[in-house]
N, C-alpha and C. Protein backbone atom coordinates (compact mmCIF):
# COMPACT_ATOMS: atom_id res chain seq x y z
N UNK A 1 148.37 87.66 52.25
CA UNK A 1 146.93 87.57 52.34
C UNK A 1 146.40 88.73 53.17
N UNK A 2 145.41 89.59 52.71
CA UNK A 2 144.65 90.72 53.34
C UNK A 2 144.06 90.11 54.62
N UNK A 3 143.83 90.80 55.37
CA UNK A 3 142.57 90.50 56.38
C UNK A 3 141.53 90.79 56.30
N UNK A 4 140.44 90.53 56.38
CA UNK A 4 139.02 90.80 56.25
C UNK A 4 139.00 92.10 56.36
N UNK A 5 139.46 93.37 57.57
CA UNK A 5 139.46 94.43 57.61
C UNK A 5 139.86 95.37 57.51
N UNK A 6 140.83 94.57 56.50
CA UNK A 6 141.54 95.81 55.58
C UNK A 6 140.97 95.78 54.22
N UNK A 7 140.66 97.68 54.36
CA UNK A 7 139.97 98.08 53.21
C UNK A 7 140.73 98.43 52.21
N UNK A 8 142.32 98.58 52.36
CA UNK A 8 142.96 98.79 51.23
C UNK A 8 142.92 100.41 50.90
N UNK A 9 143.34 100.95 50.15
CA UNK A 9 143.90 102.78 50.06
C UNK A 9 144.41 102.89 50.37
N UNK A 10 144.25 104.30 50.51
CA UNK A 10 145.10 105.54 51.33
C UNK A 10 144.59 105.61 52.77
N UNK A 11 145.42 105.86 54.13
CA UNK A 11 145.16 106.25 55.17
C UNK A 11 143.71 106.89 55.27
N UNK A 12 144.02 108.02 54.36
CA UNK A 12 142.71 109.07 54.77
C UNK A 12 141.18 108.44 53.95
N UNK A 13 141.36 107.37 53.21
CA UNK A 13 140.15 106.96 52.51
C UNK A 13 139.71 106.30 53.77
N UNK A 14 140.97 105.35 54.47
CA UNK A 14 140.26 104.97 55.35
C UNK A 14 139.82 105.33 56.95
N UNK A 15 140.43 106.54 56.89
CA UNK A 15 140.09 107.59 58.15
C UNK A 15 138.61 107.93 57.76
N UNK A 16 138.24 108.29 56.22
CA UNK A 16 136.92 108.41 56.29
C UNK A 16 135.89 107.69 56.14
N UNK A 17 136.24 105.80 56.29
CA UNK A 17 135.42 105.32 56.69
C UNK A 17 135.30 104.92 57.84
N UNK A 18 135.95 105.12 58.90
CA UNK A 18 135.64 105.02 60.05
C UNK A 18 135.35 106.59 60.79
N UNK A 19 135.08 107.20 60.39
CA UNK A 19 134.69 108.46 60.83
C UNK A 19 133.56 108.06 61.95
N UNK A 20 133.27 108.36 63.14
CA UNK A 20 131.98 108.25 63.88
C UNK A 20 130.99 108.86 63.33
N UNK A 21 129.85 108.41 63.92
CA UNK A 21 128.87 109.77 63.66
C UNK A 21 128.94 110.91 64.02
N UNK A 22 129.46 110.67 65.56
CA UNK A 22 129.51 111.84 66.58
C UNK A 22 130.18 113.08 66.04
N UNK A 23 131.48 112.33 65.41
CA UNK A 23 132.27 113.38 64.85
C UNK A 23 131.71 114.21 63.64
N UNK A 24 130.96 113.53 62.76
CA UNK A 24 130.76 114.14 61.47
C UNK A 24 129.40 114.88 62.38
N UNK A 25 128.63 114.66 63.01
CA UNK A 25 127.51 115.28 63.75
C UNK A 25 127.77 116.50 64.31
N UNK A 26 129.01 116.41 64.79
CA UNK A 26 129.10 117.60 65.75
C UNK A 26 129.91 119.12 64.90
N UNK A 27 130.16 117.87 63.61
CA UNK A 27 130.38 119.55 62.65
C UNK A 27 129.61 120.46 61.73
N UNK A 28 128.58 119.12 61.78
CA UNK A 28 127.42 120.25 61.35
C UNK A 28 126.16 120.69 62.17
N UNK A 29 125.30 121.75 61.59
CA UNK A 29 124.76 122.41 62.31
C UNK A 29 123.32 122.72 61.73
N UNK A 30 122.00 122.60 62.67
CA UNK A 30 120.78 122.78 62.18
C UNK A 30 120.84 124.70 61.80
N UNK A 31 119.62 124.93 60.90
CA UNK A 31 119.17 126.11 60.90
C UNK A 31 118.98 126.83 62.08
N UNK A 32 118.30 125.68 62.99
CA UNK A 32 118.19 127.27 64.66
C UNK A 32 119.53 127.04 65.16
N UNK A 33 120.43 126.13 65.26
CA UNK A 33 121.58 126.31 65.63
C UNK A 33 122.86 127.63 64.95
N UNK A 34 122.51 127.87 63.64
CA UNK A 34 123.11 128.54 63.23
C UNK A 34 122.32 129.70 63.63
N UNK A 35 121.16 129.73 63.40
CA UNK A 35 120.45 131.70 63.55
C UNK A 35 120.96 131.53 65.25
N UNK A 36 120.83 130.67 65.90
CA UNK A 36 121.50 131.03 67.47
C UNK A 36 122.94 131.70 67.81
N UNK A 37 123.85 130.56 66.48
CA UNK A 37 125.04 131.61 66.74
C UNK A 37 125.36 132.58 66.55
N UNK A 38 124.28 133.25 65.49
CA UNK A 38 124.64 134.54 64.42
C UNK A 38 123.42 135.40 64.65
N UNK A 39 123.12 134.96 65.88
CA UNK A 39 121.67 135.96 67.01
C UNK A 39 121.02 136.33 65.63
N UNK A 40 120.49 135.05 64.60
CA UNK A 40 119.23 135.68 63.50
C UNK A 40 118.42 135.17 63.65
N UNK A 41 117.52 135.35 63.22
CA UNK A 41 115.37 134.74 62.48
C UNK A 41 116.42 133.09 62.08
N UNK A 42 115.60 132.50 61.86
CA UNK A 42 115.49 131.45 61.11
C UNK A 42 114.83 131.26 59.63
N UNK A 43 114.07 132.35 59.68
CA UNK A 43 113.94 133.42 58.09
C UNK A 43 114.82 133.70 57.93
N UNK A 44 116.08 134.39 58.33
CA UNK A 44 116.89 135.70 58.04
C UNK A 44 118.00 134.55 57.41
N UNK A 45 117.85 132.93 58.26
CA UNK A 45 119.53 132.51 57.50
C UNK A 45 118.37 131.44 56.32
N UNK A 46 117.15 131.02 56.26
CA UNK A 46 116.79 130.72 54.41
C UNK A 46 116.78 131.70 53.41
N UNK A 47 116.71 133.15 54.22
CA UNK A 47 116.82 133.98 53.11
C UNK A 47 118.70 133.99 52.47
N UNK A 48 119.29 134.32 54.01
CA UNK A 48 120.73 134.26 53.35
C UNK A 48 121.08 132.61 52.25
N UNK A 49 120.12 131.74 52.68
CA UNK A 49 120.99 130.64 51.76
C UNK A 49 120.28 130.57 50.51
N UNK A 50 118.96 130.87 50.04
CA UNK A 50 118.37 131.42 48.87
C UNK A 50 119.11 132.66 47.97
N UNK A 51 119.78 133.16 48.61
CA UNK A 51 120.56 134.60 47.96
C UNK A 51 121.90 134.15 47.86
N UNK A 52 122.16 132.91 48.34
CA UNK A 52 123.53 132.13 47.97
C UNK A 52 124.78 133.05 49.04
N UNK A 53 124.58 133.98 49.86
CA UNK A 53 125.61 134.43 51.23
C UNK A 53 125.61 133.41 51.88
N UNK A 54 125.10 131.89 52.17
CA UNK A 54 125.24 131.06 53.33
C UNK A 54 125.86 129.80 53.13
N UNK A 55 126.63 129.29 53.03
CA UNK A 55 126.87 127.86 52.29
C UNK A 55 125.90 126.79 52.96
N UNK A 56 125.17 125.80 52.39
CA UNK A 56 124.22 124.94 52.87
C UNK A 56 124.94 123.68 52.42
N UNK A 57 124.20 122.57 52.85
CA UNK A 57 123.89 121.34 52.63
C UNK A 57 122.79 120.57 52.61
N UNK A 58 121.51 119.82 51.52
CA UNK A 58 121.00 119.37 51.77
C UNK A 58 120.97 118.13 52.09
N UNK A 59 120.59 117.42 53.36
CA UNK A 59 120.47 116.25 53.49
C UNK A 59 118.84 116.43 53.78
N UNK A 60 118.05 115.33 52.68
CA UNK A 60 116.96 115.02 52.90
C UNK A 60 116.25 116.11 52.51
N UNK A 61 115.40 116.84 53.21
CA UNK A 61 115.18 117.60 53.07
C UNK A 61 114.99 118.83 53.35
N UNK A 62 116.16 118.25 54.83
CA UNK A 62 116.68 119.58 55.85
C UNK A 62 118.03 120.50 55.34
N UNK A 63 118.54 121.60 55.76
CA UNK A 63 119.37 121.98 55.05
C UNK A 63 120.24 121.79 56.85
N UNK A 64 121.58 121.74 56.29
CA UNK A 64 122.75 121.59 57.35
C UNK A 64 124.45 122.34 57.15
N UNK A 65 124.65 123.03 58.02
CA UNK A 65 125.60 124.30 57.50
C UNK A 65 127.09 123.50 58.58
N UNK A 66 127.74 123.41 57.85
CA UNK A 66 129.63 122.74 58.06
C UNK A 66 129.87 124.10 59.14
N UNK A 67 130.02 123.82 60.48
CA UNK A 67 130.20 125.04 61.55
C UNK A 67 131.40 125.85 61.06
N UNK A 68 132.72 124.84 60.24
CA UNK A 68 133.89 125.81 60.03
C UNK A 68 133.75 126.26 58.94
N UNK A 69 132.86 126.00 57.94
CA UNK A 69 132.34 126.93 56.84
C UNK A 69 132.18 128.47 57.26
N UNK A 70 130.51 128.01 58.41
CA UNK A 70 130.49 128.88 59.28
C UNK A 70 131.17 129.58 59.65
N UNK A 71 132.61 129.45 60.07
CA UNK A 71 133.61 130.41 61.20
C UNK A 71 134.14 130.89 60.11
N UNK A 72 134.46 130.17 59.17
CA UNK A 72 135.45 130.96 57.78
C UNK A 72 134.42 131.99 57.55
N UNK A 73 133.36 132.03 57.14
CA UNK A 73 132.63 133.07 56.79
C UNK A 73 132.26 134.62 57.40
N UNK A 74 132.37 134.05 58.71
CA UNK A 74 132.87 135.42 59.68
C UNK A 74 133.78 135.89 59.56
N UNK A 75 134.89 135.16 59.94
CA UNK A 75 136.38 136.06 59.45
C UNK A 75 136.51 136.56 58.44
N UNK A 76 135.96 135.54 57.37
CA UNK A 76 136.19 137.00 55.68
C UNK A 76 135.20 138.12 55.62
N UNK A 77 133.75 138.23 56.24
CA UNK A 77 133.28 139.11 55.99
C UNK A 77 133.63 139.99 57.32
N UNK A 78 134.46 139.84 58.49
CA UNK A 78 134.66 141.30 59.84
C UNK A 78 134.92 142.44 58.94
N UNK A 79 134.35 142.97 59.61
CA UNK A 79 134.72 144.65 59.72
C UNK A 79 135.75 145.30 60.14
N UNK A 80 136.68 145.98 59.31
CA UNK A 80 137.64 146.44 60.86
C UNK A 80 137.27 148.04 60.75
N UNK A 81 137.29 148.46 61.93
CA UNK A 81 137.34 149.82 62.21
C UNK A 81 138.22 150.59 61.78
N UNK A 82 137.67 152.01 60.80
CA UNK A 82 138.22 152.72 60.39
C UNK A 82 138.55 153.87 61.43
N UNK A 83 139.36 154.51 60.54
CA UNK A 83 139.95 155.89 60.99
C UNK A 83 139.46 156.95 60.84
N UNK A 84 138.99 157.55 62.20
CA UNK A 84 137.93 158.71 62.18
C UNK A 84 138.11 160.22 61.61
C-alpha cells in the first residue's frame, strides 16, 4: 500500500515537485537584474531579446532570464586576445 505522499516516478520527477520557491527564484533573474550584471540600459537587454541574442522567459507578462543561461552566454561569446 502507497502512502498518501508518495507521488510515485522517478526521483527527479519528484525532486521537481518539491523544488522550493526560493530555489527556482533565485535562478532566475528580472530585466534590471540582468542589465546590472551586464552594466546595460534596460533598453539595451529588450532590444537584445527582440533580436533573439538573449534567451528569455515569459512569465505573465514579465520576461525572466535563467542566470546560468546567462553565464553560458558569456563564456561562448568572450573574446580572447589576439596576437599583435
Amino acid at each position: 500500500m502507497k502512502k498518501h505522499s508518495d507521488t510515485g516516478g522517478s526521483p527527479t520527477e519528484n525532486k521537481a515537485l518539491t523544488t522550493t520557491r526560493n530555489d527556482s527564484a533565485d535562478d532566475l533573474m528580472t530585466v534590471a537584474q540582468v542589465a546590472e550584471w551586464l552594466q546595460m540600459s534596460r533598453k539595451g537587454i529588450y532590444g537584445m531579446v527582440a533580436n533573439r541574442r538573449l534567451p528569455a522567459t515569459k512569465v505573465g507578462r514579465f520576461l525572466r532570464f535563467e542566470r546560468q543561461m546567462i553565464a553560458n552566454l558569456l563564456v561562448e561569446n568572450r573574446v580572447s586576445p589576439g596576437k599583435r
